[in-house]
C-alpha atoms as a PDB file:
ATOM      1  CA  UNK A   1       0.000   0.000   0.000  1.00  0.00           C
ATOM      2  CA  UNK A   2       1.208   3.330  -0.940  1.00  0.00           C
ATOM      3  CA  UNK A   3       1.220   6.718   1.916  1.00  0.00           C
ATOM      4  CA  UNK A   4      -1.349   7.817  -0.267  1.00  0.00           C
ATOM      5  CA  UNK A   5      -3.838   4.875  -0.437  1.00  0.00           C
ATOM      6  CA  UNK A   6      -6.589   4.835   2.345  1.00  0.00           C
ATOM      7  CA  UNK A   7      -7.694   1.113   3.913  1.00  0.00           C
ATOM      8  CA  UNK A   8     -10.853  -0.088   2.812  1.00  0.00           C
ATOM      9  CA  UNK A   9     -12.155   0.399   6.005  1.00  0.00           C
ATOM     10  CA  UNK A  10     -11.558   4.194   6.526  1.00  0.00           C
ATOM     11  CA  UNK A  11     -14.095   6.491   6.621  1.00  0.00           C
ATOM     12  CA  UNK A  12     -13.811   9.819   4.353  1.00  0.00           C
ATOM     13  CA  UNK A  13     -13.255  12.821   6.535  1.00  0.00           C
ATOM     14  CA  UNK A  14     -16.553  14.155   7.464  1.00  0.00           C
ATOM     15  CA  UNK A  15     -17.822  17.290   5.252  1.00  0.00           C
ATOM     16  CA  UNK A  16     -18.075  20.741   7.404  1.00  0.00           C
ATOM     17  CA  UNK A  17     -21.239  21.853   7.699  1.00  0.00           C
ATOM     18  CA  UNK A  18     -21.616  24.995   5.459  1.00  0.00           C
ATOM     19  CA  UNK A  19     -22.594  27.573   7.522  1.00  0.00           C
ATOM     20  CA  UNK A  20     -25.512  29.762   6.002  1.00  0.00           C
ATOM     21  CA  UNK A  21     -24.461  33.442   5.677  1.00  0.00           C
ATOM     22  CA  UNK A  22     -25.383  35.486   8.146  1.00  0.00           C
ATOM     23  CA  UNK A  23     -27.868  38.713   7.422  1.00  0.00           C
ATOM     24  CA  UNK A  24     -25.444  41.337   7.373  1.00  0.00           C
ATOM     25  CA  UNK A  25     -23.362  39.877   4.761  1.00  0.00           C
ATOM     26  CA  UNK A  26     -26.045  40.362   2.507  1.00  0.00           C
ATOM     27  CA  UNK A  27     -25.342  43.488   0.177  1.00  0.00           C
ATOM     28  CA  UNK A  28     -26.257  46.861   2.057  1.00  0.00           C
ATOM     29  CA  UNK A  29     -29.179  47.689  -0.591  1.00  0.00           C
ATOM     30  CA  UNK A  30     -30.754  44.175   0.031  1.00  0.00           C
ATOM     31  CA  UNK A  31     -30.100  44.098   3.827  1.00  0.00           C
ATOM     32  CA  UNK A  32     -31.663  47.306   4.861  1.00  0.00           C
ATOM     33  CA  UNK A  33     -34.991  47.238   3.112  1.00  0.00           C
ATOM     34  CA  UNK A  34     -35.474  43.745   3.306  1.00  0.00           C
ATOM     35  CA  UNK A  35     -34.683  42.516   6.311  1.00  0.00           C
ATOM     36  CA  UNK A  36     -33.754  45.546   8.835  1.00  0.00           C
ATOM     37  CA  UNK A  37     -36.399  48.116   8.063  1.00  0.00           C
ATOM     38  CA  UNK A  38     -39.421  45.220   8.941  1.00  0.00           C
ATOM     39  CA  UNK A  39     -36.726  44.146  12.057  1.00  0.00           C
ATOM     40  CA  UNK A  40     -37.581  47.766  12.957  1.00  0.00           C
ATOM     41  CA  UNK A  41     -40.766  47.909  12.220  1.00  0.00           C
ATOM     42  CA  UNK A  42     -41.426  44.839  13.972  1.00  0.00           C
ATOM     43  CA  UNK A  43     -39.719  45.820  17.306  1.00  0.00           C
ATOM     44  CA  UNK A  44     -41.274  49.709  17.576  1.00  0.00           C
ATOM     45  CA  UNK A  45     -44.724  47.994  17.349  1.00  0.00           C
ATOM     46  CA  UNK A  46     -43.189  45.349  20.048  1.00  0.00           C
ATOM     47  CA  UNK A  47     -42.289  48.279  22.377  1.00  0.00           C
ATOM     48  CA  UNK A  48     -45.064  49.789  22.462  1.00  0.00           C
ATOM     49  CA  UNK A  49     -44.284  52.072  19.759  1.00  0.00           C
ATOM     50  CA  UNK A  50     -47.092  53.906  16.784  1.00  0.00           C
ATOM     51  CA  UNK A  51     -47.050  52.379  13.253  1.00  0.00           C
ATOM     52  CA  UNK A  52     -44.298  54.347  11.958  1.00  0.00           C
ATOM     53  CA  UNK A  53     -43.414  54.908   8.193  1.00  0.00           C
ATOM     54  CA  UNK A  54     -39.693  53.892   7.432  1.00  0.00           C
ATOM     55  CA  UNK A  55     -38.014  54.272   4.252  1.00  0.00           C
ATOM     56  CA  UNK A  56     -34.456  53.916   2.814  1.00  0.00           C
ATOM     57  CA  UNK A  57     -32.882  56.172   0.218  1.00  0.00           C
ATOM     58  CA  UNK A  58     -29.075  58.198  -0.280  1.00  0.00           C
ATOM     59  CA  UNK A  59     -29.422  61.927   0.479  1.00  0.00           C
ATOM     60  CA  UNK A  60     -28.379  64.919   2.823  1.00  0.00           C
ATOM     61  CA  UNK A  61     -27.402  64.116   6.262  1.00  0.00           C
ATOM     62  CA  UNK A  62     -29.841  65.872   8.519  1.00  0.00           C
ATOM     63  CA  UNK A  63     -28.037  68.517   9.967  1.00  0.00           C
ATOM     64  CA  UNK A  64     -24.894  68.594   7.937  1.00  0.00           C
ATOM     65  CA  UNK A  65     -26.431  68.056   4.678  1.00  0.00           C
ATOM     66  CA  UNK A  66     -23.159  65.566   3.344  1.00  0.00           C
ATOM     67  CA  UNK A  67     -24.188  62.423   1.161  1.00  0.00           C
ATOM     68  CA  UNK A  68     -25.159  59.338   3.429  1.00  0.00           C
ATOM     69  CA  UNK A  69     -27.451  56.248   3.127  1.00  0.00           C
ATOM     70  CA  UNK A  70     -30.028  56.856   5.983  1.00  0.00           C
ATOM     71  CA  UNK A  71     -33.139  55.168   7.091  1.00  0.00           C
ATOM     72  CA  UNK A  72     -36.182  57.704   7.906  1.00  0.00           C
ATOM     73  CA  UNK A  73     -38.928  57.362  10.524  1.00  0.00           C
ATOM     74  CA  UNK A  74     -42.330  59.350  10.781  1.00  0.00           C
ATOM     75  CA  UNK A  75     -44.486  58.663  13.509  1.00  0.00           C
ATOM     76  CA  UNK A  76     -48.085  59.787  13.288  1.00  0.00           C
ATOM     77  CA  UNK A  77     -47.895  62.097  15.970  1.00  0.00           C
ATOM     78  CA  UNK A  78     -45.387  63.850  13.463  1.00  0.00           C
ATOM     79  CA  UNK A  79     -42.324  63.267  14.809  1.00  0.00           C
ATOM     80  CA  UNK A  80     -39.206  62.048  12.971  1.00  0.00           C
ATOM     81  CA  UNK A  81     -35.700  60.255  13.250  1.00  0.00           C
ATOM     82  CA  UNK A  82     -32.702  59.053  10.759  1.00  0.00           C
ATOM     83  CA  UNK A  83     -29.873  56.102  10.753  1.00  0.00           C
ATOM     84  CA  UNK A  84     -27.234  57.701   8.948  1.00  0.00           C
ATOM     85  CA  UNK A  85     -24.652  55.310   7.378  1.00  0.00           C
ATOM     86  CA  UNK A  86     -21.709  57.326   5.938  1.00  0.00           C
ATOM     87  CA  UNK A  87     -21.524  54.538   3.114  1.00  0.00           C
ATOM     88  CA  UNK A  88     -23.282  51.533   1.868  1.00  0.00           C
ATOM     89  CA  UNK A  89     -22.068  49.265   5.038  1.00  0.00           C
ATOM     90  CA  UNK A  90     -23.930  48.739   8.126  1.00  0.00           C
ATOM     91  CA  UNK A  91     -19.594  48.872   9.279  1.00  0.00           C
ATOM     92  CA  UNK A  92     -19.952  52.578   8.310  1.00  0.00           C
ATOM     93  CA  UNK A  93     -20.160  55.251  10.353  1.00  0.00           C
ATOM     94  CA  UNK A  94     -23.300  55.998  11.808  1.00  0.00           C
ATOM     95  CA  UNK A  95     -25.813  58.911  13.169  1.00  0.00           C
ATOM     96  CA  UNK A  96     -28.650  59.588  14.788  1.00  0.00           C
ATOM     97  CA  UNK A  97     -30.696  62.634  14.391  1.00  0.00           C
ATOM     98  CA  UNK A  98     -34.166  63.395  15.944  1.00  0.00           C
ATOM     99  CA  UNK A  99     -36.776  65.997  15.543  1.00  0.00           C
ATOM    100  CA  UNK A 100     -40.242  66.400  17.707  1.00  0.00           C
ATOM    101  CA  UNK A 101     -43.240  67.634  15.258  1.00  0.00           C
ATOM    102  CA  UNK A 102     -43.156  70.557  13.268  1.00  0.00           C
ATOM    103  CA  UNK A 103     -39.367  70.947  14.318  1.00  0.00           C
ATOM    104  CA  UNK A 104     -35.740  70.307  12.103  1.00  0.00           C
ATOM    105  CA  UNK A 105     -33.340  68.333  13.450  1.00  0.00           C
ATOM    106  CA  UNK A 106     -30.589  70.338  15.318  1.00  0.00           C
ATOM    107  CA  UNK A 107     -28.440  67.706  15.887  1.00  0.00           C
ATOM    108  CA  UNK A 108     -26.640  64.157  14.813  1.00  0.00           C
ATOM    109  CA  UNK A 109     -24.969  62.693  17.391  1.00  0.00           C
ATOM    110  CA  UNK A 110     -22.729  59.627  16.679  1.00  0.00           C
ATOM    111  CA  UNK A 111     -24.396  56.122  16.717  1.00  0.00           C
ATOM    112  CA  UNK A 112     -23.058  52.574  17.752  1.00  0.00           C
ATOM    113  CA  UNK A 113     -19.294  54.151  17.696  1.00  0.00           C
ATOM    114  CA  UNK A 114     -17.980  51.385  20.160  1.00  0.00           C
ATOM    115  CA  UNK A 115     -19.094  48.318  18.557  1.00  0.00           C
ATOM    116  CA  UNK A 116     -16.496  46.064  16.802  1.00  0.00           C
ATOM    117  CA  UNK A 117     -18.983  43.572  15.067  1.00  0.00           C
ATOM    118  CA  UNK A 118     -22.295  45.471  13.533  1.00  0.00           C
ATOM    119  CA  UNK A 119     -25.561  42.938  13.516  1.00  0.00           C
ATOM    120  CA  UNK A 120     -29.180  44.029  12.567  1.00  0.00           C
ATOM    121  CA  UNK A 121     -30.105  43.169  15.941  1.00  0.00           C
ATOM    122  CA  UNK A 122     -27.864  45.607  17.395  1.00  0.00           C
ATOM    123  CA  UNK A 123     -28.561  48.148  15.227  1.00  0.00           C
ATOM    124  CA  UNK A 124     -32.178  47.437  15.854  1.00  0.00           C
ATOM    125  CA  UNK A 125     -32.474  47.193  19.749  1.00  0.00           C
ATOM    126  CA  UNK A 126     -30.137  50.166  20.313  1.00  0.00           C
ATOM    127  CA  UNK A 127     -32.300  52.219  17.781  1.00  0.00           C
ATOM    128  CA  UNK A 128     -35.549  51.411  19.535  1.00  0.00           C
ATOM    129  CA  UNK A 129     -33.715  52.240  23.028  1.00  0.00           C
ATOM    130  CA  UNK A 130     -32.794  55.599  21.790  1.00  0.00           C
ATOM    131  CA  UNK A 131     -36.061  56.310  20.529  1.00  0.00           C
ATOM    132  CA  UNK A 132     -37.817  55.138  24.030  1.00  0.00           C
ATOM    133  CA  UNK A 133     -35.253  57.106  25.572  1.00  0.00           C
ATOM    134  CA  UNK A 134     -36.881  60.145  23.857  1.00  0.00           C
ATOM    135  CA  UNK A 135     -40.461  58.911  25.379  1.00  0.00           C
ATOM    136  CA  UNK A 136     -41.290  57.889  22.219  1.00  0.00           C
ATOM    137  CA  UNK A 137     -42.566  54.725  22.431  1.00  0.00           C
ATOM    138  CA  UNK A 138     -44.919  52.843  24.897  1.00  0.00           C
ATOM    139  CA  UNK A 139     -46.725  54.237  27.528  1.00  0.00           C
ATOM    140  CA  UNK A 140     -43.506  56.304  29.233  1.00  0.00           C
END
């Protein structure tokens, strides 16, 4: 028998198990409209929270007015709030900016600037905590 011949008897070396991709691999214009906006959605309404229109699109930074991806909320009671992403990456930089009814936003603060390892349920929870933190959701 050669080094390279296997006894009848051996078993083959058992295949991995291929590991599905996780969610936030998915490319950034699939994985925010398709899977974290109704994440969102889904966990406002959880908390307590109104029906709230989201939407995606590239435009001004509130505030600032530079180029970003953000994702926009409208309550029904008027007010408003945007997840900035400085690129197309959930990696990317991100903001926050808020605005009560009838009101601009006045500021961005920085957003999840800590974290080494972005998921959509991080950017999910911490974006509903802010946004109860504002006495925005539920009965606060």
């Amino acid at each position: 028998m050669t080094d390279s011949a296997q006894p009848a008897d051996a078993k083959p070396a058992a295949a991995k198990p291929v590991k599905p991709p996780a969610p936030e691999d998915k490319p950034f214009g699939e994985f925010v409209p398709t899977l974290l906006i109704p994440a969102l959605a889904k966990e406002i309404e959880a908390y307590g929270g109104p029906n709230c229109e989201l939407s995606f699109s590239q435009g001004p930074m509130p505030v600032v007015g530079s180029d970003c991806w953000q994702v926009a909320g409208t309550m029904p009671n008027g007010r408003r709030f945007w997840l900035c992403f400085t690129s197309d990456s959930i990696n990317s930089a991100k903001t926050i900016a808020l605005a009560e009814a009838g009101a601009e936003p006045s500021l961005l603060e920085s957003f999840l600037i800590d974290e080494k390892k972005m998921t959509q349920a991080l950017l999910v929870s911490r974006l509903v905590q802010r946004l109860n933190g504002q006495k925005w959701l539920g009965a606060n």
